[in-house]
N, C-alpha and C. Protein backbone atom coordinates (compact mmCIF):
# COMPACT_ATOMS: atom_id res chain seq x y z
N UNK A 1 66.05 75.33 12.51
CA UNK A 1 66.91 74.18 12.72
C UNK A 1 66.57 73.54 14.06
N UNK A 2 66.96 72.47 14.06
CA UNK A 2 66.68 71.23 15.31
C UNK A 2 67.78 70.50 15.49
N UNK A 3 68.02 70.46 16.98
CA UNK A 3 69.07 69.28 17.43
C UNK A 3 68.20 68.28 18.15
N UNK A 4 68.63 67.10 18.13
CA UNK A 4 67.89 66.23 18.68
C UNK A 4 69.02 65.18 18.88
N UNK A 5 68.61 64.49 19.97
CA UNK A 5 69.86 63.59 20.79
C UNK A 5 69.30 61.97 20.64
N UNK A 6 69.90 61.28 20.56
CA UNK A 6 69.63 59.92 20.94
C UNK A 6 70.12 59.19 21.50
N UNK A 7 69.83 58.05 22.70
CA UNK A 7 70.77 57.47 23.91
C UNK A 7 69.99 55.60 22.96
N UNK A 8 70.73 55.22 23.36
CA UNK A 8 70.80 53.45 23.41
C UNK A 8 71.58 52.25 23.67
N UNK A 9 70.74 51.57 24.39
CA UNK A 9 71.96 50.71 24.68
C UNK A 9 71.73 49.23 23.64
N UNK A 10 72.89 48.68 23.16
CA UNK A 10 73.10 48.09 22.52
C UNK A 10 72.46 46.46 22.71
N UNK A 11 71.85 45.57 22.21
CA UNK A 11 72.08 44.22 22.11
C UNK A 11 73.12 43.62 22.64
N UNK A 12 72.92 42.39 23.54
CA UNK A 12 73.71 41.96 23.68
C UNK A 12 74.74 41.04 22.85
N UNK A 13 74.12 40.33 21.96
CA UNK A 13 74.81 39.84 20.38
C UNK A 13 75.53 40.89 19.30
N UNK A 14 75.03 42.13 19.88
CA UNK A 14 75.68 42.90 18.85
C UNK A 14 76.98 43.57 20.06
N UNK A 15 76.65 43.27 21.11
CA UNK A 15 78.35 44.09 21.93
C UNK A 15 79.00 42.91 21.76
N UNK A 16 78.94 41.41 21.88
CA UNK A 16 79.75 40.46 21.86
C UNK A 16 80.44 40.26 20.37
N UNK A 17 79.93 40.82 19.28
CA UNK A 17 80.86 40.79 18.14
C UNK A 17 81.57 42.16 18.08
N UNK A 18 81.70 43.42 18.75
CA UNK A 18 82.54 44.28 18.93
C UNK A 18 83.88 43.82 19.28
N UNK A 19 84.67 44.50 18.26
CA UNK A 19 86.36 45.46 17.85
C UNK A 19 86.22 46.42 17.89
N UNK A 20 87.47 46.89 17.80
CA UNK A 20 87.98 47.95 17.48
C UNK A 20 87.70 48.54 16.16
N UNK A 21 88.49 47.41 15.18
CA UNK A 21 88.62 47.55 13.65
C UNK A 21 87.17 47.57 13.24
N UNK A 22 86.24 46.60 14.00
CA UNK A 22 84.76 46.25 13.31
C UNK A 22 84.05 47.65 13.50
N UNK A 23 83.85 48.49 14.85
CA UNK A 23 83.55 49.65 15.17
C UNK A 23 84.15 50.51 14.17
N UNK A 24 85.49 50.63 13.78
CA UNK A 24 85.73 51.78 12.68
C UNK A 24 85.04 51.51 11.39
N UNK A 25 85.11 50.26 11.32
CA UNK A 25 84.77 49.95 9.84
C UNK A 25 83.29 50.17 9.79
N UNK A 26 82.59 49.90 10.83
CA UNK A 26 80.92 50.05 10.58
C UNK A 26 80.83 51.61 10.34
N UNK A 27 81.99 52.26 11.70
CA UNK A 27 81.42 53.35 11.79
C UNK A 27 82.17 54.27 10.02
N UNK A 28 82.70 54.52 9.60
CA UNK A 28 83.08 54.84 8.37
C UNK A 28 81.85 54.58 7.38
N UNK A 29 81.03 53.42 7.40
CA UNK A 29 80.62 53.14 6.50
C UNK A 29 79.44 54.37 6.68
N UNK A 30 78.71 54.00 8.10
CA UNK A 30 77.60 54.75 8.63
C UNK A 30 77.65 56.49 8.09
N UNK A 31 79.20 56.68 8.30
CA UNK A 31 78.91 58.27 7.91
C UNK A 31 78.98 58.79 6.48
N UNK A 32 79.54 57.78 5.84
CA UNK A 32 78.93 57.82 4.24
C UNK A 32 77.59 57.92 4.02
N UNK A 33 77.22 56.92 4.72
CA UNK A 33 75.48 56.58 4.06
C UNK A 33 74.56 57.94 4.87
N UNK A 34 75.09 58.21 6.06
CA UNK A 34 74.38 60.29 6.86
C UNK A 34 74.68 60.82 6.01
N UNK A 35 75.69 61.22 5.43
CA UNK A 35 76.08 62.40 4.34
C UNK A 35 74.87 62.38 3.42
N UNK A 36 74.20 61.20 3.32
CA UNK A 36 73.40 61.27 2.04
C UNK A 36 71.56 61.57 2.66
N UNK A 37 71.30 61.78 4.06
CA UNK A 37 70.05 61.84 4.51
C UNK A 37 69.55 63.50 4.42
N UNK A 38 68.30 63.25 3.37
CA UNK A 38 68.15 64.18 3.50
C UNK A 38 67.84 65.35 5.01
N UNK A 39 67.95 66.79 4.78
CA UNK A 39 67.78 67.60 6.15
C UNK A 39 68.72 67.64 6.85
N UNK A 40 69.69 66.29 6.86
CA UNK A 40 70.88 66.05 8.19
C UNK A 40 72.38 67.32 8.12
N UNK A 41 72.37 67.94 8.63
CA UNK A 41 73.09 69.11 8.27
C UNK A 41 74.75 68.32 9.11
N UNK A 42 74.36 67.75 10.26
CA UNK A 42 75.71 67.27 11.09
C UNK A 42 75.34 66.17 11.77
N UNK A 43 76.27 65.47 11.97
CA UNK A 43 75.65 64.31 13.35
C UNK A 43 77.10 63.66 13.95
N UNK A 44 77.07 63.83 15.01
CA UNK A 44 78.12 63.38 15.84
C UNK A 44 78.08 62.17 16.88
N UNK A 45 78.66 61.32 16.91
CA UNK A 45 78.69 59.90 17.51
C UNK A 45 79.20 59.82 18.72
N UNK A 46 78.80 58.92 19.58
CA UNK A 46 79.42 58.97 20.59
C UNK A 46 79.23 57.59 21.41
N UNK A 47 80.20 56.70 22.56
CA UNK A 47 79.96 55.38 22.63
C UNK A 47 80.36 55.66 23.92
N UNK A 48 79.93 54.95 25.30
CA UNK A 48 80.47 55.16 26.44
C UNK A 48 81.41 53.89 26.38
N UNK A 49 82.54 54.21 26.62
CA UNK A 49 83.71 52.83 26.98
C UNK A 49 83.16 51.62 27.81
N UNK A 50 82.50 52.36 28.64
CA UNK A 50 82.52 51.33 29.63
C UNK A 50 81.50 49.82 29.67
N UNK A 51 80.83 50.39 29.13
CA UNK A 51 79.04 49.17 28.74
C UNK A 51 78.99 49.79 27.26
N UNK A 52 79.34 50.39 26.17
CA UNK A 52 79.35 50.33 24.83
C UNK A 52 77.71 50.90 24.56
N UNK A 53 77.00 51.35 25.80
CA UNK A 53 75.97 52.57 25.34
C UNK A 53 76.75 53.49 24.16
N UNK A 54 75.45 53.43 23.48
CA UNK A 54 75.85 54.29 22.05
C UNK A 54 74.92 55.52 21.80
N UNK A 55 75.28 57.01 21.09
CA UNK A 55 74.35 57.92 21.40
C UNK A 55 74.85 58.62 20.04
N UNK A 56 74.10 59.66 19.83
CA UNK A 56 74.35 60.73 18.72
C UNK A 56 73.76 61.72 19.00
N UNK A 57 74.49 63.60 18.46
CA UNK A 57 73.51 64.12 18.49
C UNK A 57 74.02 64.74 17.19
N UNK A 58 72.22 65.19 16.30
CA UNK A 58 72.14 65.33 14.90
C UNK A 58 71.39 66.87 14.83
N UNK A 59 71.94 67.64 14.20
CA UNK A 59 71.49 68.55 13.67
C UNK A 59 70.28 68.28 11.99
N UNK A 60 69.04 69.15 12.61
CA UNK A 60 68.53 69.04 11.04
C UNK A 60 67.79 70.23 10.82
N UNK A 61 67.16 70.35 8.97
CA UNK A 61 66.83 71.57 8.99
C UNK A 61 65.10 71.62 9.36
N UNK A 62 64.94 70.32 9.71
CA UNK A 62 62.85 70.74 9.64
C UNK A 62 62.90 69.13 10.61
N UNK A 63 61.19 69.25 11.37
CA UNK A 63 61.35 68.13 11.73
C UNK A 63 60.47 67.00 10.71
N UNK A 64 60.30 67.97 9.75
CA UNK A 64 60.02 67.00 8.42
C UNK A 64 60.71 65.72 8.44
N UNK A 65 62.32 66.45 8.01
CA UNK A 65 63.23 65.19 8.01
C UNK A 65 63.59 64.66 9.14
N UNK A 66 63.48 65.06 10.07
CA UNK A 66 63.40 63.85 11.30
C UNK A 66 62.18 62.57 11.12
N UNK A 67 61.22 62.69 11.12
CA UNK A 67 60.24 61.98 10.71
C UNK A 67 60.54 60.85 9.73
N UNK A 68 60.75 61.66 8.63
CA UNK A 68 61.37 60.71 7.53
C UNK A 68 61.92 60.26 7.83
N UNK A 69 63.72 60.42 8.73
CA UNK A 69 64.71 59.81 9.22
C UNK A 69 64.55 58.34 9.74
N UNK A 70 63.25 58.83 10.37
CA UNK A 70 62.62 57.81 11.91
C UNK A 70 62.25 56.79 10.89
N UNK A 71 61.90 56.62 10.03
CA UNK A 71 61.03 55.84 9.03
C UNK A 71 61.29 55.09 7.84
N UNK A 72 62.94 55.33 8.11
CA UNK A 72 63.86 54.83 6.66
C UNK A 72 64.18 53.62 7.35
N UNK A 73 65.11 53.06 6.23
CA UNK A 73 66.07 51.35 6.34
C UNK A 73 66.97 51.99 7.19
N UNK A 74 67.52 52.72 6.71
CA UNK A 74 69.06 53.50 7.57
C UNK A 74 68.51 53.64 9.00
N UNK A 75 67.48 54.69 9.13
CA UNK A 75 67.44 54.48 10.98
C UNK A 75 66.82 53.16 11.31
N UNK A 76 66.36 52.05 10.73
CA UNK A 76 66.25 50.68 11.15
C UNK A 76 67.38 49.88 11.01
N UNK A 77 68.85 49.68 10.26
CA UNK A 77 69.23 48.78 10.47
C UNK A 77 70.64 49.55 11.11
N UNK A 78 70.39 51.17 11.44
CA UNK A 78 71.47 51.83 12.07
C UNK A 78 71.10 51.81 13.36
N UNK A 79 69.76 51.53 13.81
CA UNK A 79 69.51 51.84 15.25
C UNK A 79 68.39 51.19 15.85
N UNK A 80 67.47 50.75 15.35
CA UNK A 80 66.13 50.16 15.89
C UNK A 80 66.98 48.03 15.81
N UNK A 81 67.10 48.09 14.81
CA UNK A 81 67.56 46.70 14.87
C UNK A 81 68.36 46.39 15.75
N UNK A 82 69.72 47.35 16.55
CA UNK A 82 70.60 46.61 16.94
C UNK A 82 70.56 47.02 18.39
N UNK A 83 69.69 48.15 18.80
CA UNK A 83 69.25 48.33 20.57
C UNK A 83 68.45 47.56 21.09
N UNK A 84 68.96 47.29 22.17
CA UNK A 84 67.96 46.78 22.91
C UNK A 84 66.51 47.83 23.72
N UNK A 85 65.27 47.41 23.63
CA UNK A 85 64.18 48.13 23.97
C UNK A 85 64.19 49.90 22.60
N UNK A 86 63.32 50.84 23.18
CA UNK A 86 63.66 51.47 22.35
C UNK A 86 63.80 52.87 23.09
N UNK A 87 65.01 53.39 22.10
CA UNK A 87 65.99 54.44 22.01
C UNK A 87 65.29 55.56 22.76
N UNK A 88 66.31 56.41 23.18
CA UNK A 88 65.50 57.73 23.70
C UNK A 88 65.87 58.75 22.81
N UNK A 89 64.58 59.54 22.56
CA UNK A 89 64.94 60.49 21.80
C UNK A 89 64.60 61.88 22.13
N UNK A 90 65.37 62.33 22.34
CA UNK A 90 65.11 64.22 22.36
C UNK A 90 65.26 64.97 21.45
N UNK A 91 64.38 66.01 21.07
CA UNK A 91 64.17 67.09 19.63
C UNK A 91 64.33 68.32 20.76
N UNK A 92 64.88 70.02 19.87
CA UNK A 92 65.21 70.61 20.61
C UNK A 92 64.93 71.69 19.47
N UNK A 93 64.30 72.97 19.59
CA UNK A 93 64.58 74.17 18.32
C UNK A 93 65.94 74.69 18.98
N UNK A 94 67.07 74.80 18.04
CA UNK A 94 68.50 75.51 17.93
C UNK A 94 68.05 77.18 18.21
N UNK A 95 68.58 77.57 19.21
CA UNK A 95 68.48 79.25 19.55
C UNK A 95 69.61 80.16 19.42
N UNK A 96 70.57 79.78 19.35
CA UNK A 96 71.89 79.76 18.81
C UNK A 96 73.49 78.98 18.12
N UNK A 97 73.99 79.42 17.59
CA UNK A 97 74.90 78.90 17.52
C UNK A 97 76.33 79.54 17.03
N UNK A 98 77.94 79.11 17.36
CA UNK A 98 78.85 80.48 17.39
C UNK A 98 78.88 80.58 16.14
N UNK A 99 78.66 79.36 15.16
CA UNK A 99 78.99 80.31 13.71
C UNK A 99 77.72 80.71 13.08
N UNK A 100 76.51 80.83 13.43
CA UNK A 100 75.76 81.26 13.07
C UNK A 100 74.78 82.34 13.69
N UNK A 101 75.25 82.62 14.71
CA UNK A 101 74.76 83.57 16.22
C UNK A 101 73.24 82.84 16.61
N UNK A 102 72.41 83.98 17.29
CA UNK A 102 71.20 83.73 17.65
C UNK A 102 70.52 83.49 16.43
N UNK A 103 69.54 82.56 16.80
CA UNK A 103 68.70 82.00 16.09
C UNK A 103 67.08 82.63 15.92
N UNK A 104 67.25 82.88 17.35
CA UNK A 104 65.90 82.86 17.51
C UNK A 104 64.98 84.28 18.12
């Protein structure tokens, strides 16, 4: 297994049409359409309040499907389309974890 992180900061056309309601509603939709990627075991969201930097970090089972991930519509119109410059990404092999102990 692999965790891997991603940092970005947003467009400026895309922070000027931010809500509240619009943020839930995108974000709801977004975790329907993860449930369905292959490899993606978890992925957790995260937005800094202050400048609307946006980040995730995703658990997967191979970096097969990371690759793939990198290469779909979903990580283009979830993340390459709407950052500005491009994203940072960190990959990591999982060495433990509490419900699953050591890994490694």
């Amino acid at each position: 297994m692999l965790v891997s992180m991603i940092l970005f900061k947003l467009k400026d056309e895309v922070k000027s049409s931010m809500n509240q309601e619009a943020v839930k509603a995108h974000l709801g939709n977004l975790v329907k359409e993860y449930a369905k990627v292959p490899g993606l075991k978890e992925k957790t969201f995260f937005m800094n309040p202050e400048n609307l930097d946006q980040g995730a970090v995703l658990i997967w089972e191979s970096q097969e499907d990371i690759d793939n991930y990198l290469k779909s519509e979903l990580y283009k119109t979830a993340v390459a389309d709407i950052c500005e410059g491009e994203p940072r990404w960190e990959v990591y092999p999982i060495t433990a974890t509490i419900k699953d102990g050591v890994l490694i």
